[in-house]
N, C-alpha and C. Protein backbone atom coordinates (compact mmCIF):
# COMPACT_ATOMS: atom_id res chain seq x y z
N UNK A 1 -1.02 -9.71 3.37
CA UNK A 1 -2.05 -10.30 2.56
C UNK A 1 -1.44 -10.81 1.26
N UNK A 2 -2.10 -11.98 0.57
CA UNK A 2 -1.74 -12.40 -0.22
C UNK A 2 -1.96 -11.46 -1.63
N UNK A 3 -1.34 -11.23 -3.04
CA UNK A 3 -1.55 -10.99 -4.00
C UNK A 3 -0.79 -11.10 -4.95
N UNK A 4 -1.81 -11.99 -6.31
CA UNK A 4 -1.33 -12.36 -7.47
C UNK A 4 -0.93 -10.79 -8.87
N UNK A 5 -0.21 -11.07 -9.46
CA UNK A 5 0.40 -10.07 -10.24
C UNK A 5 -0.31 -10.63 -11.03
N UNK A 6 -1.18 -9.61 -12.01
CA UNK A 6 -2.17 -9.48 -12.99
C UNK A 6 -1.55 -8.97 -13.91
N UNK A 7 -0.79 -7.63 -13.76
CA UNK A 7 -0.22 -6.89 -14.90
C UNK A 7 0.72 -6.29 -14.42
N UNK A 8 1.96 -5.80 -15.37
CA UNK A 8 2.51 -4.72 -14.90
C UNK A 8 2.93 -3.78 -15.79
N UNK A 9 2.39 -2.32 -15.45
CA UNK A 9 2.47 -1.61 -16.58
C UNK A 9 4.01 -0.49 -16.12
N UNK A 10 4.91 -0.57 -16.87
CA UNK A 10 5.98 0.53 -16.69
C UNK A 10 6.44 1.40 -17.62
N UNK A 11 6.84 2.10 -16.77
CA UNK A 11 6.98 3.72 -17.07
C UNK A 11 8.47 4.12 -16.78
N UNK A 12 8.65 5.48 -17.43
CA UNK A 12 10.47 5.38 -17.51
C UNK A 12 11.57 4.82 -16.06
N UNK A 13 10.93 5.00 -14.80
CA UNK A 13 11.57 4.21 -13.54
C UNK A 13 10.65 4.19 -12.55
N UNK A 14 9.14 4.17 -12.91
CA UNK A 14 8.36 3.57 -11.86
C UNK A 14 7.18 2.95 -12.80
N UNK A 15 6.37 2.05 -12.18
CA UNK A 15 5.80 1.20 -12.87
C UNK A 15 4.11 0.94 -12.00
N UNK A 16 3.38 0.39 -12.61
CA UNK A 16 2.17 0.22 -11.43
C UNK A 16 1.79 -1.42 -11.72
N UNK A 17 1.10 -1.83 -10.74
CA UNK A 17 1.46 -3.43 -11.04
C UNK A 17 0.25 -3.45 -10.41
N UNK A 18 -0.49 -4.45 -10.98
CA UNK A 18 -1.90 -4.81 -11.10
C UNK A 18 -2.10 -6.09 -10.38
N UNK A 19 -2.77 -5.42 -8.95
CA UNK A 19 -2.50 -6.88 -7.95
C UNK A 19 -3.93 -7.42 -7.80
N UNK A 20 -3.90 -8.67 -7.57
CA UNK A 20 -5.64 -8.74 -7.40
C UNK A 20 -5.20 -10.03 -5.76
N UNK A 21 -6.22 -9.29 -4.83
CA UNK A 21 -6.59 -9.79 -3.23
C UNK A 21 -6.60 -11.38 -3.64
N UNK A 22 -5.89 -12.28 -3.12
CA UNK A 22 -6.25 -13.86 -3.02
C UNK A 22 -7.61 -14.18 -1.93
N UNK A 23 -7.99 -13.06 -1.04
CA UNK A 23 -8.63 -13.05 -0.11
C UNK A 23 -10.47 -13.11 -0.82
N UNK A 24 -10.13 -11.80 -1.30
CA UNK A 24 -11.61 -11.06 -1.95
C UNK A 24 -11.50 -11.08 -3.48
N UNK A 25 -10.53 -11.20 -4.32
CA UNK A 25 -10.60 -11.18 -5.53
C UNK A 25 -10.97 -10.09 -6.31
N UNK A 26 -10.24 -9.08 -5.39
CA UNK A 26 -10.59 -7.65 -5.81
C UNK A 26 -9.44 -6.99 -6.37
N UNK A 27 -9.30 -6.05 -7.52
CA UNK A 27 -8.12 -6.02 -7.79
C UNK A 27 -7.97 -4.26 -7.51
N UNK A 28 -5.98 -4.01 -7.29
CA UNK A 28 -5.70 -2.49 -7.11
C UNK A 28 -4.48 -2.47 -7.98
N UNK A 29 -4.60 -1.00 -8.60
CA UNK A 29 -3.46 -0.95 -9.51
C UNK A 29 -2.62 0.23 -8.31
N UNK A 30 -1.42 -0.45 -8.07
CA UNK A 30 -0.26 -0.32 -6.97
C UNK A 30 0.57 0.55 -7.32
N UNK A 31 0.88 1.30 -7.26
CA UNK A 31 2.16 2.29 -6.91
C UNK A 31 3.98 1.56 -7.29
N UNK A 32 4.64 1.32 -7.68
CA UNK A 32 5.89 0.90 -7.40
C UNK A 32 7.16 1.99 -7.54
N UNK A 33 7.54 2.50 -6.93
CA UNK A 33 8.43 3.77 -6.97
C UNK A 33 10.02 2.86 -6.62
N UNK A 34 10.19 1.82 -6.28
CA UNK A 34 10.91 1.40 -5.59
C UNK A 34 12.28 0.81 -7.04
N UNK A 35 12.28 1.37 -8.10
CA UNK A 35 13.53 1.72 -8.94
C UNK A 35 13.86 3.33 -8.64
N UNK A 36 13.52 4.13 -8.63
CA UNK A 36 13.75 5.44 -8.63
C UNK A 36 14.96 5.22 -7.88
N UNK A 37 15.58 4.85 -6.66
CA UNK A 37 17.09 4.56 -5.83
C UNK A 37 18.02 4.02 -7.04
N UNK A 38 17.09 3.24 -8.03
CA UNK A 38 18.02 2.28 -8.85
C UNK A 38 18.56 0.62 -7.90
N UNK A 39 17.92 0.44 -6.99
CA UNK A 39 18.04 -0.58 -6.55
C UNK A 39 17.11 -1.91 -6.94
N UNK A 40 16.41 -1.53 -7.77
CA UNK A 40 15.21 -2.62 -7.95
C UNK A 40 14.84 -3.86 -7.19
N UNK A 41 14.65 -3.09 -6.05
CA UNK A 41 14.25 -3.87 -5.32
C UNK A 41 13.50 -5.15 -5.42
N UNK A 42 12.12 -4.31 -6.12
CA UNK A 42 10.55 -5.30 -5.89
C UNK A 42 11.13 -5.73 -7.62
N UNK A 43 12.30 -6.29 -8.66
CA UNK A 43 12.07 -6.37 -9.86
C UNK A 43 11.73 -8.03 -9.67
N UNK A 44 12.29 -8.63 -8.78
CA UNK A 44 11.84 -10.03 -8.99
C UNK A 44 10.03 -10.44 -9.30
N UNK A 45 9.48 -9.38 -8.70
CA UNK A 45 8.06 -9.97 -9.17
C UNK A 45 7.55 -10.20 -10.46
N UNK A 46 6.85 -10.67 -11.17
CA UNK A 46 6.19 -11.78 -12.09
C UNK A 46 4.89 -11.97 -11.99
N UNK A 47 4.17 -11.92 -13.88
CA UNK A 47 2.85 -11.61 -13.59
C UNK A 47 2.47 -13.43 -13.54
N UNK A 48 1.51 -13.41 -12.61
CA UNK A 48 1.42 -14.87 -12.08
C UNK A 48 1.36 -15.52 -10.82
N UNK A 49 2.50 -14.92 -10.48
CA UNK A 49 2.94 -15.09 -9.53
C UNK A 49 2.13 -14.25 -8.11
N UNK A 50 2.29 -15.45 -7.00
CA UNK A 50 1.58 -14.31 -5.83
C UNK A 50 2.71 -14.37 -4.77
N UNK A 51 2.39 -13.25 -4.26
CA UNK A 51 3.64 -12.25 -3.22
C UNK A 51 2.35 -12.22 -1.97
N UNK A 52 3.28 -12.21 -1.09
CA UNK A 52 2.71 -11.63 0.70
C UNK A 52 3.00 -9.75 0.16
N UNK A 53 1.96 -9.03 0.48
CA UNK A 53 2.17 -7.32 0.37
C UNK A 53 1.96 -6.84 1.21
N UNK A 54 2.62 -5.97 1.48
CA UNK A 54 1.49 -4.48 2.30
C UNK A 54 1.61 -3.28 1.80
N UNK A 55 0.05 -3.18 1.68
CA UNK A 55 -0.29 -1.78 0.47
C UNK A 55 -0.41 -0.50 1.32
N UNK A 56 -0.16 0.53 1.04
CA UNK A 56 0.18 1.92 1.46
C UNK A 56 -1.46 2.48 0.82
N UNK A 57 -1.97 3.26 1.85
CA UNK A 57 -3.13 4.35 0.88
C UNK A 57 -2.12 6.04 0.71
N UNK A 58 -2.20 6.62 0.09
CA UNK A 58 -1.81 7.51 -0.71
C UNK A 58 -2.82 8.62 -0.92
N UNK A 59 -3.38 9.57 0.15
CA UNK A 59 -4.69 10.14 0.27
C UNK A 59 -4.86 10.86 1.52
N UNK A 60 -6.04 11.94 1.91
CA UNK A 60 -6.27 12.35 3.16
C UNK A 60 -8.08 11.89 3.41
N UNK A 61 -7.84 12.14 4.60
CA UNK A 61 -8.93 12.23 5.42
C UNK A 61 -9.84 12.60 5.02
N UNK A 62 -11.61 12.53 4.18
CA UNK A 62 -12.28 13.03 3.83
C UNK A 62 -13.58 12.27 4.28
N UNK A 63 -14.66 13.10 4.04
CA UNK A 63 -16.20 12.59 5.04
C UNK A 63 -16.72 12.11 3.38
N UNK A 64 -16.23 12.14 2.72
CA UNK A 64 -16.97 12.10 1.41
C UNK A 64 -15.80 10.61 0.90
N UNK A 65 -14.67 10.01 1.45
CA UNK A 65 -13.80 9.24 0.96
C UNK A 65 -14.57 7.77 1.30
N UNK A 66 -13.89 6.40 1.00
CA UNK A 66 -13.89 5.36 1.37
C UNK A 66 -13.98 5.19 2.75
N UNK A 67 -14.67 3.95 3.22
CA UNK A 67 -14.60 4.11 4.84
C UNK A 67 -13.67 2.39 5.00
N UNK A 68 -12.82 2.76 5.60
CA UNK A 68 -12.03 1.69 6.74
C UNK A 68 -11.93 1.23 8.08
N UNK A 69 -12.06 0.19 8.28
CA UNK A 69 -12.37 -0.26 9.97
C UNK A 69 -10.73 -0.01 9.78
N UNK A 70 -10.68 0.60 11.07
CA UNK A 70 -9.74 1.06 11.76
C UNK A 70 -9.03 -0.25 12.60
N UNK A 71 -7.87 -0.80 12.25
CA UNK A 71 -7.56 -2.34 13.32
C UNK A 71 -6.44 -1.83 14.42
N UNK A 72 -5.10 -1.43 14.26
CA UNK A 72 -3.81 -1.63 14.76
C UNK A 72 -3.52 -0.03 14.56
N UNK A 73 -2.75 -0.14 15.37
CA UNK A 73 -0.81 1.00 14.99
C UNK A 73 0.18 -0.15 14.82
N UNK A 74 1.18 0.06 13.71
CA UNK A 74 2.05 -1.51 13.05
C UNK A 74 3.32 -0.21 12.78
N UNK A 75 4.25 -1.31 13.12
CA UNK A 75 5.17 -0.49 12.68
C UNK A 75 6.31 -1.22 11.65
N UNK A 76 6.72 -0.69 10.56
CA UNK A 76 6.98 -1.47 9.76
C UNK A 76 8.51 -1.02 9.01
N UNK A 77 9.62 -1.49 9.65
CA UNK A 77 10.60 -0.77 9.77
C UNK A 77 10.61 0.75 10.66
N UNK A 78 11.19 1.89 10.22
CA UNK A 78 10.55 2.86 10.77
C UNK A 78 9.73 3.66 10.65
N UNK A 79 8.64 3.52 9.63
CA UNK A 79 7.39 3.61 9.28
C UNK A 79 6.53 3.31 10.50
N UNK A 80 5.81 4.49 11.03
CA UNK A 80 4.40 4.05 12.13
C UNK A 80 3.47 4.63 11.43
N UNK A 81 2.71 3.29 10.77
CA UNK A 81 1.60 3.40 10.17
C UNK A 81 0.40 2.57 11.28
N UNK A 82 -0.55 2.58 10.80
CA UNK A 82 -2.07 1.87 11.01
C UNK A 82 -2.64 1.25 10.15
N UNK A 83 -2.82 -0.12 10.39
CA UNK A 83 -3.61 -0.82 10.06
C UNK A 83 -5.05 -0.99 9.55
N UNK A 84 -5.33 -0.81 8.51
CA UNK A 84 -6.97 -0.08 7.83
C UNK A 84 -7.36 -1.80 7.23
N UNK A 85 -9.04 -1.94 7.19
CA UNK A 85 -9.19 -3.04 6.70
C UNK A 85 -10.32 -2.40 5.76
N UNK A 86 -11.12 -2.68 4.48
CA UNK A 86 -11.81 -1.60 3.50
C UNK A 86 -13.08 -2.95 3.67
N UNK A 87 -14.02 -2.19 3.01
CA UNK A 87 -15.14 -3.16 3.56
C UNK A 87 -15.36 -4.59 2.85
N UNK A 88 -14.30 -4.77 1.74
CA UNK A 88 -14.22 -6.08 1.15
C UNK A 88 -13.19 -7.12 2.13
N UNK A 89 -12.78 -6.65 2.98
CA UNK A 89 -11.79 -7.18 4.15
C UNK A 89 -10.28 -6.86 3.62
N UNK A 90 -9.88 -6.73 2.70
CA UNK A 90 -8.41 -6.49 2.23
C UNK A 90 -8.00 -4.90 3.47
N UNK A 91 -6.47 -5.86 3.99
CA UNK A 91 -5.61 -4.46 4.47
C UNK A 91 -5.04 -3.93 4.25
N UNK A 92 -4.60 -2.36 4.56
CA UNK A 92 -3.96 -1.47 3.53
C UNK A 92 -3.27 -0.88 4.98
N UNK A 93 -2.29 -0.11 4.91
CA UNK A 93 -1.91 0.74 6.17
C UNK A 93 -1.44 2.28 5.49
N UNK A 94 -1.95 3.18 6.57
CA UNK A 94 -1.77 4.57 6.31
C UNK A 94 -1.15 4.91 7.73
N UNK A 95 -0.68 6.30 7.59
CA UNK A 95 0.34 6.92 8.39
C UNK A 95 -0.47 7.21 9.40
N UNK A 96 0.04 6.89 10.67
CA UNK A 96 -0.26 7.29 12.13
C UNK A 96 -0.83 8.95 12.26
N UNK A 97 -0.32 9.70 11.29
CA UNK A 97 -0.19 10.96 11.68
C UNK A 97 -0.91 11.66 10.75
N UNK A 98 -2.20 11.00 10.30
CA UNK A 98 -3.31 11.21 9.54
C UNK A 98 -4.47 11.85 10.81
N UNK A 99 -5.10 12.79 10.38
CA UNK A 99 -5.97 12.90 11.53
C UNK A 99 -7.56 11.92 11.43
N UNK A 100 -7.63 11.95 12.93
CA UNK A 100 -8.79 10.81 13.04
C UNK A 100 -8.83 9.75 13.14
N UNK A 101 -7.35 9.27 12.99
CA UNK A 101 -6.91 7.81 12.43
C UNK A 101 -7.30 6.99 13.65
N UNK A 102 -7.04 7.33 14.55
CA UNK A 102 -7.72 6.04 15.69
C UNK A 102 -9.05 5.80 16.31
N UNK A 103 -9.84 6.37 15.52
CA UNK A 103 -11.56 6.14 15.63
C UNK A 103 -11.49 4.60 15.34
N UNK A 104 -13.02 4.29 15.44
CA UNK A 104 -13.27 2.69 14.93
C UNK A 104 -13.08 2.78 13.44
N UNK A 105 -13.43 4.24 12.81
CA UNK A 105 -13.09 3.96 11.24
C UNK A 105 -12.80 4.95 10.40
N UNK A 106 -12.46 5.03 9.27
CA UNK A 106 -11.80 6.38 8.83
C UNK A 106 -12.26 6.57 7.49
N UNK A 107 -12.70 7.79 7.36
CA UNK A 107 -12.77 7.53 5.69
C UNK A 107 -11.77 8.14 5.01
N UNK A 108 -11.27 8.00 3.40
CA UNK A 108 -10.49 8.03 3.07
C UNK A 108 -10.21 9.14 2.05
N UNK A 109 -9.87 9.59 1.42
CA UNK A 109 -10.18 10.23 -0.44
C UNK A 109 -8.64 9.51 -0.37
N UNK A 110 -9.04 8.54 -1.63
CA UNK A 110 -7.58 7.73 -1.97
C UNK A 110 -7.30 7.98 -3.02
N UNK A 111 -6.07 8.91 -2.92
CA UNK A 111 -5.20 9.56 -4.57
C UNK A 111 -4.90 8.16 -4.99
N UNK A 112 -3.90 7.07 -4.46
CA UNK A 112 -2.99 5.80 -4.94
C UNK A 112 -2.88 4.73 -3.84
N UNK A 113 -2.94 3.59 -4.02
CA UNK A 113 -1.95 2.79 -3.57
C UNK A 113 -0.67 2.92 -3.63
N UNK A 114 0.29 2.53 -2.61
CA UNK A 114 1.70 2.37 -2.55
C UNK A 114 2.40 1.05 -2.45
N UNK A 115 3.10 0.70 -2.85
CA UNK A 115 3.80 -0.82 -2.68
C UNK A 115 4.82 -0.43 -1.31
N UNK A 116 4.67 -1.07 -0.38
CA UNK A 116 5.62 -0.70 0.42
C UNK A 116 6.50 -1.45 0.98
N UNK A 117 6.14 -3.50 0.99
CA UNK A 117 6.79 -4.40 0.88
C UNK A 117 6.10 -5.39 0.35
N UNK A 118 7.13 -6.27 0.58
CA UNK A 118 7.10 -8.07 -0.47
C UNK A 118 7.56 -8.58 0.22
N UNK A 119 6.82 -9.17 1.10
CA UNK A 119 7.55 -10.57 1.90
C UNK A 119 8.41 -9.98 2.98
N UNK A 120 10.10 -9.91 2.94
CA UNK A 120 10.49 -8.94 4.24
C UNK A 120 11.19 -8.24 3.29
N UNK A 121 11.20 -7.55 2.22
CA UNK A 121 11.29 -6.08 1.61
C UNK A 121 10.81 -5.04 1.39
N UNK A 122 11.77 -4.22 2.44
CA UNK A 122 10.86 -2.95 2.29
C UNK A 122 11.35 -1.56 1.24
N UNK A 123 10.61 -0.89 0.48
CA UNK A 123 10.74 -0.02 -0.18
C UNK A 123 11.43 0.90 0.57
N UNK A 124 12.76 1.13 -0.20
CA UNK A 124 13.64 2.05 0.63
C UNK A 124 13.12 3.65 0.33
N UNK A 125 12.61 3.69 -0.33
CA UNK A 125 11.59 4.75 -0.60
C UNK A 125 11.09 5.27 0.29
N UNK A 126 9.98 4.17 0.72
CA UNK A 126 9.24 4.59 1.13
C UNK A 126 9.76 4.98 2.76
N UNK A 127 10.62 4.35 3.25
CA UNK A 127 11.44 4.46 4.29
C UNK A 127 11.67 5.99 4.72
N UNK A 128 12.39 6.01 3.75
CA UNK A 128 12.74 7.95 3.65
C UNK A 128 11.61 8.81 3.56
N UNK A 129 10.60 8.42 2.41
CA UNK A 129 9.59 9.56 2.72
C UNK A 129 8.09 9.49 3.04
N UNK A 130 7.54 8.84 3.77
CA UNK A 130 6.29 8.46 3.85
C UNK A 130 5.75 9.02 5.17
N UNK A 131 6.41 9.57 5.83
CA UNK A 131 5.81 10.44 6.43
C UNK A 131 5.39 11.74 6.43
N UNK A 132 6.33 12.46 5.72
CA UNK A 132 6.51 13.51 5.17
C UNK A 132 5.67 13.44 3.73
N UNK A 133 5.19 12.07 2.84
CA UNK A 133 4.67 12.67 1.52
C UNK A 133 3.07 12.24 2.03
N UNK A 134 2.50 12.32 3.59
CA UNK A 134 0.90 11.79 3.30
C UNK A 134 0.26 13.35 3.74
């Protein structure tokens, strides 16, 4: 999905960056962990500017959370996540190994967004631990 950089606020080696949907015009303040390696990966982005993303939810399973139509299993490097769409249509993907996850829909309690790529970069981060941190 498309999203324009609104803001970006940083912090001693992670930062949160203020994306708003080209789709819905809805905005999420994002996660970026992806200096912590010291590779700065995602530093080319620019507020202005719009990037192709895919956003990570950061959260468990709750009857009381957000509800998501449930679309895909995607696999994204070696990340097997699922494909979530939220009821403004914007997609987000969470870990396969969430329970419930393959109903028609899921609800959510969402601690964060995660940045997990830009175009064909993927957060080496998140690579290593995203299965293990949901």
């Amino acid at each position: 999905m498309l999203y324009r950089v609104n803001e970006i606020i940083s912090y001693a080696v992670t930062r949160d960056l203020v994306l708003r949907s080209e789709l819905t015009d809805k905005e999420y303040v994002v996660f970026d962990d992806s200096d912590v390696l010291g590779k700065k990966q995602f530093s080319f982005l620019k507020i202005g500017d719009t990037y192709q993303c895919k956003i990570g939810i950061f959260g468990e399973v709750d009857s009381n959370g957000s509800e998501f139509e449930v679309l895909n299993k995607e696999k994204i490097a070696n990340m097997k996540l699922v494909r979530v769409k939220n009821n403004s249509g914007d997609i987000f993907y969470i870990p396969d190994s969430l329970e419930n996850v393959m109903q028609s829909s899921v609800k959510i309690n969402i601690r964060r967004y995660d940045l997990l790529a830009v175009g064909e970069i993927i957060n080496d981060r998140s690579l290593e631990g995203i299965q293990s941190s949901y």
